[in-house]
Every structure is written in structure tokens, then in C-alpha cells.
C-alpha atoms as a PDB file:
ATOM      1  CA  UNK A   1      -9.843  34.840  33.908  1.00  0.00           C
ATOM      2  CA  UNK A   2     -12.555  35.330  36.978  1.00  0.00           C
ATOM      3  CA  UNK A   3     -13.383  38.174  39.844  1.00  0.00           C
ATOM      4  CA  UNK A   4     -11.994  37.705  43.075  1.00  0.00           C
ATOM      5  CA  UNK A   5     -14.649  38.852  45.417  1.00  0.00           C
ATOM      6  CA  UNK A   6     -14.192  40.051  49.119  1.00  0.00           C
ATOM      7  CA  UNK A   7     -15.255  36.963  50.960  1.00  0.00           C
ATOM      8  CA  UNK A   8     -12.385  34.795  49.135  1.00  0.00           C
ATOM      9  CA  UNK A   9      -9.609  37.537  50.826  1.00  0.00           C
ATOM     10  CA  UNK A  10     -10.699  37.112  54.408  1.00  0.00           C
ATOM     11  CA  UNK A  11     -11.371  33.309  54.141  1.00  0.00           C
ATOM     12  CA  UNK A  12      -7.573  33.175  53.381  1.00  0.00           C
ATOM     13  CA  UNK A  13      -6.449  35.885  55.885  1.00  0.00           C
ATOM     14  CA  UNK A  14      -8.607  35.018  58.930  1.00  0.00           C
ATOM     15  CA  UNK A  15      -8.821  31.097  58.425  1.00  0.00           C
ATOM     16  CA  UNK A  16     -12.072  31.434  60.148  1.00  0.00           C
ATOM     17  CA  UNK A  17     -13.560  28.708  58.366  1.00  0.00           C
ATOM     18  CA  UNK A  18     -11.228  26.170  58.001  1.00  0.00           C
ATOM     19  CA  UNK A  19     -12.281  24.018  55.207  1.00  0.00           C
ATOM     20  CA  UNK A  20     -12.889  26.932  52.814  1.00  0.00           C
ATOM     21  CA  UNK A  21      -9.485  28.580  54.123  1.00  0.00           C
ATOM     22  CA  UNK A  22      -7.763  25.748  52.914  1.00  0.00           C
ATOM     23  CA  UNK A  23      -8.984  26.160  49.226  1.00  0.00           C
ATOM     24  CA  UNK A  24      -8.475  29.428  49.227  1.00  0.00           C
ATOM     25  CA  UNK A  25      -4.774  28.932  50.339  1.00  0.00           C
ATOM     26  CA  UNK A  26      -4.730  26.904  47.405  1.00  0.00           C
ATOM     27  CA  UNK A  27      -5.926  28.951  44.857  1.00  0.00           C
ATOM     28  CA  UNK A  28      -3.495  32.184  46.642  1.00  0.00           C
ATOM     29  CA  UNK A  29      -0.529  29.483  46.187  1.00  0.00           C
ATOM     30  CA  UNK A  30      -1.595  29.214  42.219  1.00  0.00           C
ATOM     31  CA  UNK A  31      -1.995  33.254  42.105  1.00  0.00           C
ATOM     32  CA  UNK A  32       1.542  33.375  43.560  1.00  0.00           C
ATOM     33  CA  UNK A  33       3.409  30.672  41.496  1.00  0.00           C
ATOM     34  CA  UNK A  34       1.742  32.044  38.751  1.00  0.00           C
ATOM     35  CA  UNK A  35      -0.258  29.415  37.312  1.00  0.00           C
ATOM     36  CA  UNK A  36      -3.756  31.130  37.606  1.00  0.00           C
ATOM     37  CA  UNK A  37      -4.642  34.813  37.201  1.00  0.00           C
ATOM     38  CA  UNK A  38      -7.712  36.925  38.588  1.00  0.00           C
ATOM     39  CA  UNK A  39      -8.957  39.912  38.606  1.00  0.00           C
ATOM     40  CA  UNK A  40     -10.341  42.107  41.572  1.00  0.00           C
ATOM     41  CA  UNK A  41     -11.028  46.174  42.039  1.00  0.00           C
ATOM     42  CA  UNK A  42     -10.110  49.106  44.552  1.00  0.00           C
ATOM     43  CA  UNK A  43     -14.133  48.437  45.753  1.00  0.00           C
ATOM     44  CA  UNK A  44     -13.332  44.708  47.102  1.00  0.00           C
ATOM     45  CA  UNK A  45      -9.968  45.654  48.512  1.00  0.00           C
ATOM     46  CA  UNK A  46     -11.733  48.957  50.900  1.00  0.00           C
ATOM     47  CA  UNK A  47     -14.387  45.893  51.779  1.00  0.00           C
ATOM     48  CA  UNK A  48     -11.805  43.704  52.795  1.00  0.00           C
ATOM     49  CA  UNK A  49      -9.906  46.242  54.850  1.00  0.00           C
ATOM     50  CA  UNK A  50     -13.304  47.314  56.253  1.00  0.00           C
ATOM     51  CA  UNK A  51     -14.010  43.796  57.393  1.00  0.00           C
ATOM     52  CA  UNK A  52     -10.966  43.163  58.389  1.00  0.00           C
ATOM     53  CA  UNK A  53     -10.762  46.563  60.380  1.00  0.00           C
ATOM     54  CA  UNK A  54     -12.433  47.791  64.385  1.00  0.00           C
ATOM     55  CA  UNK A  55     -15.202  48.741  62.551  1.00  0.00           C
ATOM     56  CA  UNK A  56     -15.988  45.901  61.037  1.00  0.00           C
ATOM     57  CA  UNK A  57     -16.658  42.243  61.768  1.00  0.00           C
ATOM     58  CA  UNK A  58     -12.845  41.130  62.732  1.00  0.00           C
ATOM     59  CA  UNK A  59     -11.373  44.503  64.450  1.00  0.00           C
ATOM     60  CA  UNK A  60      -7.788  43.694  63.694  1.00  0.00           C
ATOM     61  CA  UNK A  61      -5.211  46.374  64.167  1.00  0.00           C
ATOM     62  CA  UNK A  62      -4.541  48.784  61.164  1.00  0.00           C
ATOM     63  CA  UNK A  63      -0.519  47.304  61.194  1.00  0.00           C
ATOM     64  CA  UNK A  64      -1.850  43.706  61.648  1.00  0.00           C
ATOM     65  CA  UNK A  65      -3.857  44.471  58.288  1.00  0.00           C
ATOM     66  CA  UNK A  66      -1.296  46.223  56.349  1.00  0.00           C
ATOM     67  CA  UNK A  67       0.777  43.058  56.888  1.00  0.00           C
ATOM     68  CA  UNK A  68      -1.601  40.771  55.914  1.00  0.00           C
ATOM     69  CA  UNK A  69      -2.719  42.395  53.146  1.00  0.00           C
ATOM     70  CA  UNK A  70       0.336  43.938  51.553  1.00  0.00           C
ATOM     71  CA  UNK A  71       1.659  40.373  50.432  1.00  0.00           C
ATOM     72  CA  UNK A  72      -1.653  39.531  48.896  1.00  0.00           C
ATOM     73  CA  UNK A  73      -1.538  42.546  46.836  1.00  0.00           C
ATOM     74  CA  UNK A  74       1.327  41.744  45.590  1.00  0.00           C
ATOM     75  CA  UNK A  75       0.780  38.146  44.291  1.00  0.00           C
ATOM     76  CA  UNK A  76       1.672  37.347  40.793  1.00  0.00           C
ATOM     77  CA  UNK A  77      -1.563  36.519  39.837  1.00  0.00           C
ATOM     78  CA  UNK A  78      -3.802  38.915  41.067  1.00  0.00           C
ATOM     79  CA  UNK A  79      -4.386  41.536  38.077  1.00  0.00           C
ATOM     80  CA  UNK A  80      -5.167  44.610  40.167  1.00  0.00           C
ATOM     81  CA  UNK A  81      -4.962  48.376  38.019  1.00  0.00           C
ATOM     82  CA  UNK A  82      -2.247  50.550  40.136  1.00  0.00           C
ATOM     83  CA  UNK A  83      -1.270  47.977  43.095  1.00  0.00           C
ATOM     84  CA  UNK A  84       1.527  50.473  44.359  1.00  0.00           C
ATOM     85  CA  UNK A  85      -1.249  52.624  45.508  1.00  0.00           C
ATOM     86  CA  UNK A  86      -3.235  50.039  47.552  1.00  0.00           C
ATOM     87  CA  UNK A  87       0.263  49.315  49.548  1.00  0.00           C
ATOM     88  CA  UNK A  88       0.669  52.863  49.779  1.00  0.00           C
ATOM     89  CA  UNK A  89      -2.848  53.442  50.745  1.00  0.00           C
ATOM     90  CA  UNK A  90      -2.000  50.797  53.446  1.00  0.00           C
ATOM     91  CA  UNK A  91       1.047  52.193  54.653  1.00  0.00           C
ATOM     92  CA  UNK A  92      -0.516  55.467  55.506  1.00  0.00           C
ATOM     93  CA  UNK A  93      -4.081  53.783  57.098  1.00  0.00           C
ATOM     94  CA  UNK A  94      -1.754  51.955  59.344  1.00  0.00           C
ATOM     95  CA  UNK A  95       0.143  55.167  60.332  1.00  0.00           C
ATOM     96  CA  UNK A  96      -2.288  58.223  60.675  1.00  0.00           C
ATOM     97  CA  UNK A  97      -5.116  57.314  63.358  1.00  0.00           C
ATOM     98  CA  UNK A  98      -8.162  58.254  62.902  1.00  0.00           C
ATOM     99  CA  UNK A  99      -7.843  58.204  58.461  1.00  0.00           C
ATOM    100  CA  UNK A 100     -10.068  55.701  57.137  1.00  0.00           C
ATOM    101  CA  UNK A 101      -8.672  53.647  54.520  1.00  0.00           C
ATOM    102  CA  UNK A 102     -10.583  54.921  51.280  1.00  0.00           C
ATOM    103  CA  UNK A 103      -9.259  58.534  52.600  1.00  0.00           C
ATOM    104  CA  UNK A 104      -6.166  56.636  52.990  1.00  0.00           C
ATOM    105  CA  UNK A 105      -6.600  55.926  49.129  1.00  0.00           C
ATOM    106  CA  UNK A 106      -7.510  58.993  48.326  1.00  0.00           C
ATOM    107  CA  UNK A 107      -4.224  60.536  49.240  1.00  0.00           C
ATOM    108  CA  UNK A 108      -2.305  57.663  47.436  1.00  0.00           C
ATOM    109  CA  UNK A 109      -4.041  58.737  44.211  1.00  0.00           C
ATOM    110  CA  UNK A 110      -3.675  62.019  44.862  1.00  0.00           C
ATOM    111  CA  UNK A 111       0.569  61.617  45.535  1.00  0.00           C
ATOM    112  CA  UNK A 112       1.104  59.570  42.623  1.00  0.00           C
ATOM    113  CA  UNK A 113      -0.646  62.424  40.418  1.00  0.00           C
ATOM    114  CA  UNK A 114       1.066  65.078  42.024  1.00  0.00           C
ATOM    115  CA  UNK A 115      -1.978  67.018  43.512  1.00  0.00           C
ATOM    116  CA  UNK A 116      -1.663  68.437  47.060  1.00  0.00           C
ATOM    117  CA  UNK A 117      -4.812  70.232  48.000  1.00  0.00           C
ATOM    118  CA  UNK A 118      -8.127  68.434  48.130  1.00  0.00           C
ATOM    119  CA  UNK A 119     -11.713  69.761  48.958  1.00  0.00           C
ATOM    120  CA  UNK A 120     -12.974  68.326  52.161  1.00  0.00           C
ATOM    121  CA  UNK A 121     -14.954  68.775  55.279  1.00  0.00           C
ATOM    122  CA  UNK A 122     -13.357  66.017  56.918  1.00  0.00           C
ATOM    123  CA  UNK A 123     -10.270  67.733  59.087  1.00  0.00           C
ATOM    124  CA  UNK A 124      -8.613  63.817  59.414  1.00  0.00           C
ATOM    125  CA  UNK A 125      -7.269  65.195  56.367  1.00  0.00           C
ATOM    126  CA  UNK A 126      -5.260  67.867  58.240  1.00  0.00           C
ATOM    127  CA  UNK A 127      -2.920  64.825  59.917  1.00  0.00           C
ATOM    128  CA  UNK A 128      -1.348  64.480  56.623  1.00  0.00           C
ATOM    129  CA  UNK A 129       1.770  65.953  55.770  1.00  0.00           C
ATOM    130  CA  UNK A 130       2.336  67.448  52.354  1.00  0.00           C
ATOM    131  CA  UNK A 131      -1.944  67.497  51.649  1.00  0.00           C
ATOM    132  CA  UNK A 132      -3.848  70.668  52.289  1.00  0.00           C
ATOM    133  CA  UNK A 133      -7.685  70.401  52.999  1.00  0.00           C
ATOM    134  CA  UNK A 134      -9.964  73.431  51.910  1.00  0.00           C
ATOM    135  CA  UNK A 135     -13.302  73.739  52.288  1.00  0.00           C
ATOM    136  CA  UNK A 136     -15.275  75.115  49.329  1.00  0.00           C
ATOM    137  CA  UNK A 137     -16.487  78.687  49.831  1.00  0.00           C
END
């Protein structure tokens, strides 16, 4: 089995290089039939979003990357611990303004374990329903 890094994701989702797009539709088509398996972790998929996002190199739309990326996640082949989270994680970056996508995270994490008060300066926090922010005294 091998690492997929960063770099191989937006090859495939921007197609800004054609000739290594094309191999890395390829080896996406193998991951979704099936026929090859890899490995990747929740630091390469906040890069890729990152990259992907206005604050980084391609400044896509938060929606335009949840729908690009939310298939990709969900490839056969991709061996990723906890993928519900990361399409979770995507849902709410594309729908609260302002929440960067590890926060984004975060609050998937913390919903799957059932925890709904986190310690944090950052009030983005407060533009989630069902999460309480405090700040430690």
C-alpha cells in the first residue's frame, strides 16, 4: 500500500497540469473500481482544502470544494481513519462563513463523540448551533 500526498488530490481536482492530471485520473479510477488501495491522513486532506480554498493558491468557493472533494473521500480505495467526519467537516466549512475547515473538523470530532462545549478564544465558534465556546478562566 503507499501515502497519498496533497499534491496528487489537486492535480486530479484542478487539472492544472494536464499531463500529470491525467495519471492521476487514472490512478483515482483504480482507487474507485477498487483495484488499488492508499492511504492518506486528516493533515493532507486540511492541506488540500487549504489549497484548494481563498486563502490559498486556487480560491475556489467553500461549496465548489465540498463537491469536489466529498466524492474523493469516498473512493473505495482510499483507506482514510473516520471518512464520515471529513464529509461532515465539509458540509459544515461550506455552510458557516467565516469557520475554517480544521475548526470545521474540530466540531465533526467533537459531534460524533458527543461533546458540546469546547475551550476557545476564537468566537467563529459561536456560529455553530448545538457547540458552546468558553474561554478558560
Amino acid at each position: 500500500m503507499r501515502w497519498l500526498d496533497t499534491n496528487i488530490f489537486v492535480r486530479y481536482l484542478t487539472n492544472d497540469d494536464p499531463i500529470k492530471a491525467q495519471a492521476c485520473f487514472a490512478l483515482f479510477d483504480r482507487l474507485d473500481r477498487g483495484a488499488e488501495e492508499v492511504r492518506t491522513s486528516e493533515a493532507v486532506v486540511c492541506e488540500v482544502v487549504y489549497v484548494l480554498s481563498a486563502r490559498g493558491h486556487y480560491g475556489l468557493a467553500r461549496a465548489d470544494i465540498r463537491s469536489l472533494l466529498s466524492p474523493v473521500l469516498a473512493l473505495r480505495g482510499l483507506r482514510l481513519p473516520q471518512k464520515a467526519l471529513y464529509v461532515r467537516a465539509l458540509e459544515l466549512y461550506a455552510q458557516i462563513p467565516r469557520l475554517d475547515f480544521e475548526d470545521a473538523l474540530s466540531i465533526a470530532h467533537m459531534e460524533d463523540e458527543g461533546v458540546t462545549e469546547l475551550y476557545s478564544y476564537d468566537t467563529d465558534f459561536d456560529r455553530v448551533g448545538g457547540i458552546t465556546r468558553v474561554e478558560p478562566l
